[in-house]
N, C-alpha and C. Protein backbone atom coordinates (compact mmCIF):
# COMPACT_ATOMS: atom_id res chain seq x y z
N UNK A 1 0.85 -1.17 0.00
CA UNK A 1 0.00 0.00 0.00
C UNK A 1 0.90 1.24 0.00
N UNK A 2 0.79 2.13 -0.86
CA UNK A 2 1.46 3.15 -0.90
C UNK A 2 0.96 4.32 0.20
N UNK A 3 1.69 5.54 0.49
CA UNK A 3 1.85 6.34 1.53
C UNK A 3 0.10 7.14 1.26
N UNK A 4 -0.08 7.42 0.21
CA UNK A 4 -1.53 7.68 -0.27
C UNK A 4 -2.49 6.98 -0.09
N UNK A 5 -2.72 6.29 0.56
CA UNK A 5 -3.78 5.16 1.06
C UNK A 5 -3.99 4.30 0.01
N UNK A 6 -3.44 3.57 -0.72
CA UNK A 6 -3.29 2.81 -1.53
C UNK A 6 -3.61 3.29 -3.34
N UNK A 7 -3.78 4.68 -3.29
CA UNK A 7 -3.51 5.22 -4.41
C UNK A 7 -2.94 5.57 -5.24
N UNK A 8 -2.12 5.15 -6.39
CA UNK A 8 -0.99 5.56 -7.16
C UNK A 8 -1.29 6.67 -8.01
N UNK A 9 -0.55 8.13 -7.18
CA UNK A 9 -0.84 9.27 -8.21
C UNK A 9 -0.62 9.05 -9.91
N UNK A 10 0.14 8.09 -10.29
CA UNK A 10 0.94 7.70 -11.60
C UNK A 10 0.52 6.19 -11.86
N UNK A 11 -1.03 5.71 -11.90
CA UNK A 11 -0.96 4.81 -12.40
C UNK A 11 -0.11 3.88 -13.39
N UNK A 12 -0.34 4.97 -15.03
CA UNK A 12 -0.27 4.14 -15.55
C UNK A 12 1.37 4.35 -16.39
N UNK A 13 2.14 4.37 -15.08
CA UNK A 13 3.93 5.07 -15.84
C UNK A 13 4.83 4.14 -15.29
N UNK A 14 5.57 4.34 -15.94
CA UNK A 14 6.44 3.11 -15.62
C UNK A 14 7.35 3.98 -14.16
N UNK A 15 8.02 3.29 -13.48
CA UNK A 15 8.54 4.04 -12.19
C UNK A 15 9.90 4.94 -12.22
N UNK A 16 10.48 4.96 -13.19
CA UNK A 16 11.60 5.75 -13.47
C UNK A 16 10.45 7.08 -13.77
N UNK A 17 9.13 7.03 -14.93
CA UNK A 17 8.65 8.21 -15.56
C UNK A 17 7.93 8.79 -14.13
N UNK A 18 7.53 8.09 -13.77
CA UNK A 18 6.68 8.56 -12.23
C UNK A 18 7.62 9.24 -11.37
N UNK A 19 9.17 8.58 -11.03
CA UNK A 19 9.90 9.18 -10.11
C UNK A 19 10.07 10.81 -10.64
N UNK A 20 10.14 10.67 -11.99
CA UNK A 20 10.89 12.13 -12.48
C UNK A 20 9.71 13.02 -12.02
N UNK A 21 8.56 12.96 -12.54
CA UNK A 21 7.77 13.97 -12.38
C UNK A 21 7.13 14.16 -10.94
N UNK A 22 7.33 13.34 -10.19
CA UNK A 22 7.01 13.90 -8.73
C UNK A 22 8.07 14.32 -8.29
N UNK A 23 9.49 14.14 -8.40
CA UNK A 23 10.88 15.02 -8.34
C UNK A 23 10.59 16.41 -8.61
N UNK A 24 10.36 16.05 -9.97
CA UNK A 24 10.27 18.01 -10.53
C UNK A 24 9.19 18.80 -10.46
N UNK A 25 7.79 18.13 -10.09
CA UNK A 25 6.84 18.86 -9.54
C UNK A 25 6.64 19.09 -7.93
N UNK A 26 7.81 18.87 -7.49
CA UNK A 26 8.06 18.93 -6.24
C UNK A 26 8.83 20.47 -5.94
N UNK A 27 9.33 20.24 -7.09
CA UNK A 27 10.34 21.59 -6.93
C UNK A 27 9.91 22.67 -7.89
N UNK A 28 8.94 22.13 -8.77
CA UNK A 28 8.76 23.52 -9.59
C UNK A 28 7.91 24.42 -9.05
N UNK A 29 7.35 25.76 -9.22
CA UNK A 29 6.57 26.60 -8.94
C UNK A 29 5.36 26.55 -9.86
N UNK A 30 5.59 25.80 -10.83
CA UNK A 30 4.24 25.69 -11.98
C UNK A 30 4.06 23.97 -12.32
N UNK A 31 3.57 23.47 -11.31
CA UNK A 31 3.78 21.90 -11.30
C UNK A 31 2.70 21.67 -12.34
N UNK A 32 2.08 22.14 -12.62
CA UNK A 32 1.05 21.88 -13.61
C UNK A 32 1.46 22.01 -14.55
N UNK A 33 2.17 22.46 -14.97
CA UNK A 33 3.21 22.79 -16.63
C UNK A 33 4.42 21.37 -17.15
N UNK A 34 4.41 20.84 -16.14
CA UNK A 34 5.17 19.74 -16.07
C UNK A 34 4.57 18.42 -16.81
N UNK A 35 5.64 17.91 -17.80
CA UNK A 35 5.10 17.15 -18.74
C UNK A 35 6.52 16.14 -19.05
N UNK A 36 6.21 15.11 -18.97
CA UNK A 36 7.58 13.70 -19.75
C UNK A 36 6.89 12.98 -20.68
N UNK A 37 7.85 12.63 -21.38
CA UNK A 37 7.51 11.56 -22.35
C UNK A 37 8.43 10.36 -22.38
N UNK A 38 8.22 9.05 -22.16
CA UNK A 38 9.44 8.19 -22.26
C UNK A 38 9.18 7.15 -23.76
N UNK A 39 10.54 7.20 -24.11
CA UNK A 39 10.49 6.25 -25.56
C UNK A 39 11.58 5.66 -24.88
N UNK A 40 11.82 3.98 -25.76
CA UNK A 40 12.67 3.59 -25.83
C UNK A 40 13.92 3.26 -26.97
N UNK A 41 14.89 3.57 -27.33
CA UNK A 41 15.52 2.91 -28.40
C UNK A 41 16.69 2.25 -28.11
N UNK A 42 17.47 2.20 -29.11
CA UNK A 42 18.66 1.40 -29.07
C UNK A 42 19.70 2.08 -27.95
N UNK A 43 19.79 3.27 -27.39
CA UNK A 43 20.57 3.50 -26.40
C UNK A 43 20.01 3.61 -24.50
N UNK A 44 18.68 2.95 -25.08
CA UNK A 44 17.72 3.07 -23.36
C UNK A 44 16.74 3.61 -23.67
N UNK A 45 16.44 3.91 -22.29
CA UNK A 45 15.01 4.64 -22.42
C UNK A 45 15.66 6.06 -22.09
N UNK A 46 14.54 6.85 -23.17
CA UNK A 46 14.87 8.34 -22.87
C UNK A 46 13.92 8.70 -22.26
N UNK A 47 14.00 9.70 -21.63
CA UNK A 47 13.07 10.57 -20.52
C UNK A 47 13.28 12.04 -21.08
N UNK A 48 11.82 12.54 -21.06
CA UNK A 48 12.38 14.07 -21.95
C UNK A 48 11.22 14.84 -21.07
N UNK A 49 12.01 16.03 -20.46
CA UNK A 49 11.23 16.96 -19.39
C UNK A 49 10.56 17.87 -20.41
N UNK A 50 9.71 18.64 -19.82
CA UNK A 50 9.26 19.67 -20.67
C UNK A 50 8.91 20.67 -18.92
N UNK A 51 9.15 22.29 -19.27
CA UNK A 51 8.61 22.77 -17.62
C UNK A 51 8.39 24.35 -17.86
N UNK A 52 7.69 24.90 -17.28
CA UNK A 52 7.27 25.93 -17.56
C UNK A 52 9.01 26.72 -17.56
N UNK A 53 8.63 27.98 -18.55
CA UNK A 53 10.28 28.75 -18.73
C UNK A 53 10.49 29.38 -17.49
N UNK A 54 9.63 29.55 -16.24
CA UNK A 54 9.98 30.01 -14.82
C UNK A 54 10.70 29.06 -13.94
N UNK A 55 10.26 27.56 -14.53
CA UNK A 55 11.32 26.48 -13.39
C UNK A 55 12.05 25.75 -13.96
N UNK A 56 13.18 26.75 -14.98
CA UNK A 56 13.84 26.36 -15.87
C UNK A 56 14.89 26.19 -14.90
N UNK A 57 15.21 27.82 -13.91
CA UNK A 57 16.70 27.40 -13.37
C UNK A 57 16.24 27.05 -12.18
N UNK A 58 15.37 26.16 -11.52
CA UNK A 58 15.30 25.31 -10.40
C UNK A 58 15.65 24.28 -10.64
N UNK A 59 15.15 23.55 -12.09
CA UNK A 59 15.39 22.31 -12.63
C UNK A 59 16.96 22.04 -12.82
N UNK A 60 17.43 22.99 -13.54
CA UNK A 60 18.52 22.88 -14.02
C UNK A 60 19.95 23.52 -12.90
N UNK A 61 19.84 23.73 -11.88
CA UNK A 61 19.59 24.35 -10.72
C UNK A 61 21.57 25.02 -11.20
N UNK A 62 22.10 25.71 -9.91
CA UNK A 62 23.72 26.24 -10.28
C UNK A 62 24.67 25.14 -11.17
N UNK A 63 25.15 25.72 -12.03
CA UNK A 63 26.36 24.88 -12.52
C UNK A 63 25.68 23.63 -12.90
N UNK A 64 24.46 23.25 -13.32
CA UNK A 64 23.32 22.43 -13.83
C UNK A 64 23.86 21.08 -13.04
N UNK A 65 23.70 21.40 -11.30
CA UNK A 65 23.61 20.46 -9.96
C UNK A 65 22.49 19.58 -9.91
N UNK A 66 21.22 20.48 -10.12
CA UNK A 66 20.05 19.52 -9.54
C UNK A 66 19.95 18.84 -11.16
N UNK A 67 19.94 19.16 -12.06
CA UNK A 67 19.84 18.69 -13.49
C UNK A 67 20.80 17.18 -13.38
N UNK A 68 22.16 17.25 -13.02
CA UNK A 68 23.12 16.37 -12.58
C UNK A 68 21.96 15.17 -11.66
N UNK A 69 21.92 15.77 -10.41
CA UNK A 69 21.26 14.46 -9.76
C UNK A 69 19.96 14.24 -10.28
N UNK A 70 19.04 14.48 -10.93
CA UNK A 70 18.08 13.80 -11.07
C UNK A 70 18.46 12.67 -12.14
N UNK A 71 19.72 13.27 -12.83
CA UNK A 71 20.11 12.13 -13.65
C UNK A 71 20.60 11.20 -13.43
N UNK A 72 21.71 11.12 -12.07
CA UNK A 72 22.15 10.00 -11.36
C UNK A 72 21.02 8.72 -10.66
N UNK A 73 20.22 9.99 -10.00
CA UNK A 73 19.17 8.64 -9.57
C UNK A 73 18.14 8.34 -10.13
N UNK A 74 17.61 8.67 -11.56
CA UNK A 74 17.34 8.33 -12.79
C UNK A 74 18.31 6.66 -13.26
N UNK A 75 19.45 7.24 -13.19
CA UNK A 75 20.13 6.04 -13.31
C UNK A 75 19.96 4.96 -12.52
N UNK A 76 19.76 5.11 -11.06
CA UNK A 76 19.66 4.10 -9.85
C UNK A 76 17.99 3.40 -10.01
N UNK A 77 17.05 4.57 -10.14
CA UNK A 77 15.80 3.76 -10.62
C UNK A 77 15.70 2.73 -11.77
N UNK A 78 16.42 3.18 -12.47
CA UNK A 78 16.84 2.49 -14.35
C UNK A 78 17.30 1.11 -13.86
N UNK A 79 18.51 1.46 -12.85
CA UNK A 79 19.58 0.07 -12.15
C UNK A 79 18.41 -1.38 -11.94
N UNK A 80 17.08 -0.66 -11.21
CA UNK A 80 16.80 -1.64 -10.60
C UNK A 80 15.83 -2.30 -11.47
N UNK A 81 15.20 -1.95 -12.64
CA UNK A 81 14.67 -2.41 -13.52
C UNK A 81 15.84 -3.24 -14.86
N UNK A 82 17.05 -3.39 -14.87
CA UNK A 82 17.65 -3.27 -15.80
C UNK A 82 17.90 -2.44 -16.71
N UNK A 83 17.38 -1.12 -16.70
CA UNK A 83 17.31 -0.14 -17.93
C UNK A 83 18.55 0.72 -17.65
N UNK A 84 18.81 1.09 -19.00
CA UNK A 84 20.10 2.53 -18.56
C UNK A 84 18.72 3.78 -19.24
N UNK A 85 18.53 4.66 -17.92
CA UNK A 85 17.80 5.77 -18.07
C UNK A 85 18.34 7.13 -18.71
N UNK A 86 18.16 7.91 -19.73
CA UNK A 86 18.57 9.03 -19.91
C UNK A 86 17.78 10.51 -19.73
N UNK A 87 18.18 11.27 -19.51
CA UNK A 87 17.32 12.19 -19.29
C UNK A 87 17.14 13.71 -20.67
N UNK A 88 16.31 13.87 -21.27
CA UNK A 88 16.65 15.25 -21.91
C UNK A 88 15.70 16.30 -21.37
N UNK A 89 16.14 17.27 -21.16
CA UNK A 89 15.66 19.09 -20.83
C UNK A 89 15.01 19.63 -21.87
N UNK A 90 13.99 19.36 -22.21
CA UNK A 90 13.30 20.86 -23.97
C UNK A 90 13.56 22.01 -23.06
N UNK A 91 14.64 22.70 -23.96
CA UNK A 91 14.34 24.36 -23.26
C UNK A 91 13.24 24.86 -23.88
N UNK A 92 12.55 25.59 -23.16
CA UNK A 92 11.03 26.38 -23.28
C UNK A 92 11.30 27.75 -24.57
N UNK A 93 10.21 27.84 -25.12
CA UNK A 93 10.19 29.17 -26.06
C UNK A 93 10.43 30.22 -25.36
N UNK A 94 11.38 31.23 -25.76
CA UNK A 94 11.58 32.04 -25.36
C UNK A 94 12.58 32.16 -23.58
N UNK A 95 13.76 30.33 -23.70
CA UNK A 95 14.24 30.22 -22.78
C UNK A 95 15.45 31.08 -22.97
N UNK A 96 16.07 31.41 -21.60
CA UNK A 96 17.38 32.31 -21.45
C UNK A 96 18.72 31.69 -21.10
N UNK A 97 18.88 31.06 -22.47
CA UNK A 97 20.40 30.41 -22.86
C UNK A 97 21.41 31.43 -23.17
N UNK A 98 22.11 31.46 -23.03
CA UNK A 98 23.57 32.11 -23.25
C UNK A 98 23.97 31.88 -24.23
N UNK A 99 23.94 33.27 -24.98
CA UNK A 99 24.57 33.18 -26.66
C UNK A 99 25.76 32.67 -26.92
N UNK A 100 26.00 31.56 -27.84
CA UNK A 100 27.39 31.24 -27.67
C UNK A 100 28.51 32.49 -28.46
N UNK A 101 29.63 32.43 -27.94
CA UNK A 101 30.49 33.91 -28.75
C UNK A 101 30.74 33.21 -29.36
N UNK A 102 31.21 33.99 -30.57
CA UNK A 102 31.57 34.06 -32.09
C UNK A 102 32.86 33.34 -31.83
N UNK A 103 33.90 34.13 -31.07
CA UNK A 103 35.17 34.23 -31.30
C UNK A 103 36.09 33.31 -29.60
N UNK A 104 35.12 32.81 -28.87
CA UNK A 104 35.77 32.33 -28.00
C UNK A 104 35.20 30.92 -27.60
N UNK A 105 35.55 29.91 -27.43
CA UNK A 105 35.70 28.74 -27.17
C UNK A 105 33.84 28.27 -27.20
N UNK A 106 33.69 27.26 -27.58
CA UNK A 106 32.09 26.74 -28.14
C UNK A 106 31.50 25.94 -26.41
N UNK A 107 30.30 27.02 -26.29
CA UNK A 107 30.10 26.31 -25.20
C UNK A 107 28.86 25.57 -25.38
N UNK A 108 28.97 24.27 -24.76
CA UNK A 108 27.52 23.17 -25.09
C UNK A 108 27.14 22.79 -23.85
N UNK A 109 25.72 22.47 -23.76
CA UNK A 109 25.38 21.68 -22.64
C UNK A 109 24.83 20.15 -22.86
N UNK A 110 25.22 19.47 -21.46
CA UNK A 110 25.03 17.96 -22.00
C UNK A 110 24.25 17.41 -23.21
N UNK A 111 23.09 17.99 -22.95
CA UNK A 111 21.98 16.90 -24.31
C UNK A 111 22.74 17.61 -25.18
N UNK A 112 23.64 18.48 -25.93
CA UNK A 112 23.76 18.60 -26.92
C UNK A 112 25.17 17.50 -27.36
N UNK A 113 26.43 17.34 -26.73
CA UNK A 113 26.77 16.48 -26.42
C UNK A 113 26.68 14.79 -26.51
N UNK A 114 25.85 14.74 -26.09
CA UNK A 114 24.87 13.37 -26.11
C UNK A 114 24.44 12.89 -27.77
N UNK A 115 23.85 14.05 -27.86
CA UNK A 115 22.99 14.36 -29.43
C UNK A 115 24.29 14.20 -30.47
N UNK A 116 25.26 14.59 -30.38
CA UNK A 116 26.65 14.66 -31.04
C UNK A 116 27.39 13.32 -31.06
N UNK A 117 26.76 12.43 -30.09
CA UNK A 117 27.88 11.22 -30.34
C UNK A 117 27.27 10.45 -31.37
């Protein structure tokens, strides 16, 4: 019986997709804006956030920390099913990324990375 009196807010998700979104609607300010999708292919299952453009830098939190651990224990939920879990971020329309410069060293963040191998 779960802590909800035997109610599963997330029926019908598999438990890696359930962990993420009670993680990040835990912490967002617009939990209702909060949306995943999980596919599987040849490199795992992907997990892809979607979150309102206000709990962009909670999600993705300093030096992209909390972004980091939800991916680690993403991984540990993944562990116990056999799956290797991945995680991707949609930045929101009109999100506030940092222009890369012209003339000084190319800066990327993980999913782009990822997307590159």
């Amino acid at each position: 019986m779960s802590a909800n009196g035997g109610h599963n807010q997330y029926p019908f998700m598999e438990p890696d997709q359930a962990f993420l979104e009670y993680a990040v609607k835990a912490l967002a300010d617009h939990p209702e804006a909060v949306e995943t999708t999980r596919t599987i292919d040849q490199m795992g299952v992907l997990l892809t956030l979607s979150v309102h453009p206000e709990d962009m830098g909670k999600i993705i939190g300093k030096s992209g920390k909390t972004a980091e651990a939800l991916r680690i224990l993403l991984r540990v939920v993944g562990m116990k099913g056999n799956a290797r879990v991945n995680l991707k971020i949609n930045e929101p329309l009109g999100g506030k990324r940092l222009p890369i410069q012209e003339h000084g060293p190319e800066i990327k963040i993980v999913d782009q990375v990822v997307e590159e191998l």
